[in-house]
N, C-alpha and C. Protein backbone atom coordinates (compact mmCIF):
# COMPACT_ATOMS: atom_id res chain seq x y z
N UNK A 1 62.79 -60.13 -34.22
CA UNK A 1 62.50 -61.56 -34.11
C UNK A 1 61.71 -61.81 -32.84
N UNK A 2 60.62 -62.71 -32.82
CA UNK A 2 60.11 -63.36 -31.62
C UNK A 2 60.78 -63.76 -30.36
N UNK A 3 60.98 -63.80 -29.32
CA UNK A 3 61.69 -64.10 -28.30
C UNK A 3 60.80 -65.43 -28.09
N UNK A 4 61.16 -66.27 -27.20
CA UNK A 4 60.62 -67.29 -26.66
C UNK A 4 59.36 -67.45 -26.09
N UNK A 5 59.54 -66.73 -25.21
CA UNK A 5 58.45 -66.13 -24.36
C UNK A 5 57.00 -65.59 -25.43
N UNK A 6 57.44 -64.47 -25.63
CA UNK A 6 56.24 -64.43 -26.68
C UNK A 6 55.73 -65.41 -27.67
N UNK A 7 56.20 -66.38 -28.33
CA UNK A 7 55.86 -67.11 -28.89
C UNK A 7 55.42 -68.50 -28.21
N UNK A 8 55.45 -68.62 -26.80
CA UNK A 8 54.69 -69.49 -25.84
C UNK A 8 53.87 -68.89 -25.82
N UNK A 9 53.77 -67.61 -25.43
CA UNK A 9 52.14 -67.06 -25.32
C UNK A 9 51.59 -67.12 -26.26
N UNK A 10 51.77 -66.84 -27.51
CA UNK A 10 51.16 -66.55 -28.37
C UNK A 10 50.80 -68.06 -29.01
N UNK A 11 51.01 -69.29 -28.34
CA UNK A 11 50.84 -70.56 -28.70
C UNK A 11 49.75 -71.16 -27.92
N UNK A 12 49.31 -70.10 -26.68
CA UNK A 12 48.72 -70.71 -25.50
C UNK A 12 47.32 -69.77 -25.29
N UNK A 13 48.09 -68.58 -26.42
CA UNK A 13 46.56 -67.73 -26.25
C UNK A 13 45.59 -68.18 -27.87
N UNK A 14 46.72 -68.83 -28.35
CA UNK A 14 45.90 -69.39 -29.98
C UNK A 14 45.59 -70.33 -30.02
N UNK A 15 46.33 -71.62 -29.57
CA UNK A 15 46.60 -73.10 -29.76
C UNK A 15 45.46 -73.53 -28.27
N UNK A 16 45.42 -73.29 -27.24
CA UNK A 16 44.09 -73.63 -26.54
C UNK A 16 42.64 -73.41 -27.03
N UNK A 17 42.50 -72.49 -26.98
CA UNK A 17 40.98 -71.82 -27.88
C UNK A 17 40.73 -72.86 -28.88
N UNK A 18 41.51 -72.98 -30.13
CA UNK A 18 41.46 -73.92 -31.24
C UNK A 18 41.52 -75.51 -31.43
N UNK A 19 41.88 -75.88 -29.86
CA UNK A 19 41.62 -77.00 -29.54
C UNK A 19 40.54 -77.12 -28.82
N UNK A 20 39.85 -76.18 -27.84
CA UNK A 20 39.37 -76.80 -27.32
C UNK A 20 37.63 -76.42 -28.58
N UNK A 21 38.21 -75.47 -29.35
CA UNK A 21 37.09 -75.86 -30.11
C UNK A 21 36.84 -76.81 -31.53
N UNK A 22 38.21 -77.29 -31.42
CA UNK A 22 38.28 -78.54 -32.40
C UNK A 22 37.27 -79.68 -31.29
N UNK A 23 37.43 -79.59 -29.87
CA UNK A 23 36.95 -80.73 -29.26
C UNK A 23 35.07 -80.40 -29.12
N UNK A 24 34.83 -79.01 -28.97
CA UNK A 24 33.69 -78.94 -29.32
C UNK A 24 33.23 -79.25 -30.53
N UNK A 25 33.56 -78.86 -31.50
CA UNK A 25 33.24 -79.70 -33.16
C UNK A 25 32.78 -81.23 -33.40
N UNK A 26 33.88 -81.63 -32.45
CA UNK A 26 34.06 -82.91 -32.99
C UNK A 26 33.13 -83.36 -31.59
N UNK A 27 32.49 -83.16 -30.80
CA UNK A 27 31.47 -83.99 -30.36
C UNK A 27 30.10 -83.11 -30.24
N UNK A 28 29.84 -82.52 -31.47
CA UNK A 28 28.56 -82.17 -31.94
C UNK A 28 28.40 -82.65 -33.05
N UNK A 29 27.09 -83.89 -33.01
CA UNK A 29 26.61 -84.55 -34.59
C UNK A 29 26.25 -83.88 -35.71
N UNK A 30 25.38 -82.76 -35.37
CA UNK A 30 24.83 -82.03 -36.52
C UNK A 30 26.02 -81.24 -36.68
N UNK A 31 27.60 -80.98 -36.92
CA UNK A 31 28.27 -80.17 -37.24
C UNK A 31 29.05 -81.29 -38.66
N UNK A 32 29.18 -80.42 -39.55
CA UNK A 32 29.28 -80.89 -40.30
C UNK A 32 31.10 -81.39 -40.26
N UNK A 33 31.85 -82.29 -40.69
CA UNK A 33 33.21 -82.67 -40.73
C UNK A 33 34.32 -82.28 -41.58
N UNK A 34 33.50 -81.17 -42.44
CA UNK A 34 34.29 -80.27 -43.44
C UNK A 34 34.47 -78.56 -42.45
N UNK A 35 33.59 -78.88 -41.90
CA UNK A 35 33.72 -77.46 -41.18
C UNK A 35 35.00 -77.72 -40.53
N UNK A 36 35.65 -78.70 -39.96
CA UNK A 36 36.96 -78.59 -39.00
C UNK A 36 38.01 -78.37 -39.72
N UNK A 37 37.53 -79.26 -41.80
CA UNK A 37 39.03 -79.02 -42.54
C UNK A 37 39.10 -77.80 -42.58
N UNK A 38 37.84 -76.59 -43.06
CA UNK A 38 38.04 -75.58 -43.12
C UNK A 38 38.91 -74.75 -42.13
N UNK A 39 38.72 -75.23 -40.82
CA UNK A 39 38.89 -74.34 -39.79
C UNK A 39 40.49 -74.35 -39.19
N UNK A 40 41.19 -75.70 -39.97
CA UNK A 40 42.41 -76.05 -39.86
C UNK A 40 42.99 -75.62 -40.98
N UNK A 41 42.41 -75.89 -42.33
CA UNK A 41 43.01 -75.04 -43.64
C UNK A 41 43.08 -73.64 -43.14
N UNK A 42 42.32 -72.72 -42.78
CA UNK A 42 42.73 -71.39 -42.50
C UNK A 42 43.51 -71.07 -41.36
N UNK A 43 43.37 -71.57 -40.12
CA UNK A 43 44.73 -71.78 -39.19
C UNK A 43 45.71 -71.68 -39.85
N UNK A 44 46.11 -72.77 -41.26
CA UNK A 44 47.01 -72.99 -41.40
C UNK A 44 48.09 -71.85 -42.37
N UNK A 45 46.60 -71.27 -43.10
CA UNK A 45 46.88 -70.33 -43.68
C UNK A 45 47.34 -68.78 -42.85
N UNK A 46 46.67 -68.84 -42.03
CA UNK A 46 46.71 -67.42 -41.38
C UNK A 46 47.94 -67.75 -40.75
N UNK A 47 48.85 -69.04 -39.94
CA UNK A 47 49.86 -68.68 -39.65
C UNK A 47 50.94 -68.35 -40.64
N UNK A 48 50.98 -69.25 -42.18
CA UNK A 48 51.81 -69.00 -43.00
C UNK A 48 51.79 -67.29 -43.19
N UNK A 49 51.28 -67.14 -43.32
CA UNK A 49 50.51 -65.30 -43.69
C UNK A 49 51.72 -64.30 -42.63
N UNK A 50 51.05 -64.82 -41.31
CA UNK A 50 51.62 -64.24 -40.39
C UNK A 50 53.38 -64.51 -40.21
N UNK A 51 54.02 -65.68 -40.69
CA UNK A 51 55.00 -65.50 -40.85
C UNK A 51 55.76 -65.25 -41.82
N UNK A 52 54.77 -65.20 -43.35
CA UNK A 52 55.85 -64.55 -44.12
C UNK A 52 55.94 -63.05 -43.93
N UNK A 53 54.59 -62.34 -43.10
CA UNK A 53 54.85 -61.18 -43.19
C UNK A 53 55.97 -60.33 -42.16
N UNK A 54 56.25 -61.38 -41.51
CA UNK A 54 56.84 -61.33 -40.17
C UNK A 54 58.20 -61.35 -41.24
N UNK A 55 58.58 -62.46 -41.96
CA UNK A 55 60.26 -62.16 -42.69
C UNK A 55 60.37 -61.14 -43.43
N UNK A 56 59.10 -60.99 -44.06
CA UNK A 56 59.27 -60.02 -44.90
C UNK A 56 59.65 -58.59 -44.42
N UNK A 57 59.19 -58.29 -43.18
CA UNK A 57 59.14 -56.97 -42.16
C UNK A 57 61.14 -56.78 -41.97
N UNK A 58 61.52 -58.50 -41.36
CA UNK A 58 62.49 -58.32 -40.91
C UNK A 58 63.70 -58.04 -41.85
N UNK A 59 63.62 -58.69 -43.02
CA UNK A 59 64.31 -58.45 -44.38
C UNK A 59 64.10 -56.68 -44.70
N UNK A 60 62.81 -56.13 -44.50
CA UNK A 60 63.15 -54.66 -44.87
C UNK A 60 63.90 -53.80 -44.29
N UNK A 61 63.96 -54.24 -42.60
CA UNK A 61 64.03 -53.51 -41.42
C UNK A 61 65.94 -54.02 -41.54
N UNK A 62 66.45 -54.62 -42.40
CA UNK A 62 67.78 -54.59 -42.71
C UNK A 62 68.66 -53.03 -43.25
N UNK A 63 69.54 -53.06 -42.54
CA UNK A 63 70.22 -51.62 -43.25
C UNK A 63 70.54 -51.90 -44.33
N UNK A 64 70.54 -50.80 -45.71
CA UNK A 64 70.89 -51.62 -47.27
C UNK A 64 72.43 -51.45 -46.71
N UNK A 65 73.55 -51.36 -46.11
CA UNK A 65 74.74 -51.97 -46.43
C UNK A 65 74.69 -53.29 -45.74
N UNK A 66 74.23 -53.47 -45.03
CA UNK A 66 74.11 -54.59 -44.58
C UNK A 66 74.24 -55.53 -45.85
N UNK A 67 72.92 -55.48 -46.26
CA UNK A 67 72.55 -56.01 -47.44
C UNK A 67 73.29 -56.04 -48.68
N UNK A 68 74.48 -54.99 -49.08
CA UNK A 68 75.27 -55.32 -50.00
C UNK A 68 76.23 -55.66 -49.33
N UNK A 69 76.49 -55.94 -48.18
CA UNK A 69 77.77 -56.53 -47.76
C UNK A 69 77.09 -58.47 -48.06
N UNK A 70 75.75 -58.33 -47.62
CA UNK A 70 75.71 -59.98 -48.02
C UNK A 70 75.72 -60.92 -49.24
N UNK A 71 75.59 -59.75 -50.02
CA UNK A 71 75.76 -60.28 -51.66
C UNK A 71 77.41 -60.32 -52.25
N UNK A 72 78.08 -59.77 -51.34
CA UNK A 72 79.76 -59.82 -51.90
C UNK A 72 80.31 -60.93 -51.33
């Protein structure tokens, strides 16, 4: 699982960049205003991505008794 810490960084090394180029976007005229949905639709996608693969990892990385002890 993520600790805290890493997931501040990893909010500050992603989430700055992407703002500050949402703020470049949005005060250049010739840029078109679909380009930002795009650029937020795939953000949005690539984090879903990144965290199902992240449960999915942690669900394997379960011992199987583990795992039949949680179904009884």
């Amino acid at each position: 699982m993520l600790t805290r810490p890493i997931i501040g960084l990893l909010a500050l090394t992603v989430g700055l960049p992407l703002l500050l180029l949402f703020a470049v976007i949005a005060s250049n005229p010739s840029v078109s205003a679909s380009i930002l949905n795009h650029i937020v639709g795939g953000g949005i996608m690539a984090v879903f991505i990144f965290l199902m693969v992240g449960e999915i990892k942690r669900m394997a990385d379960v011992p199987s008794h583990q795992r039949d002890e949680r179904h009884h």
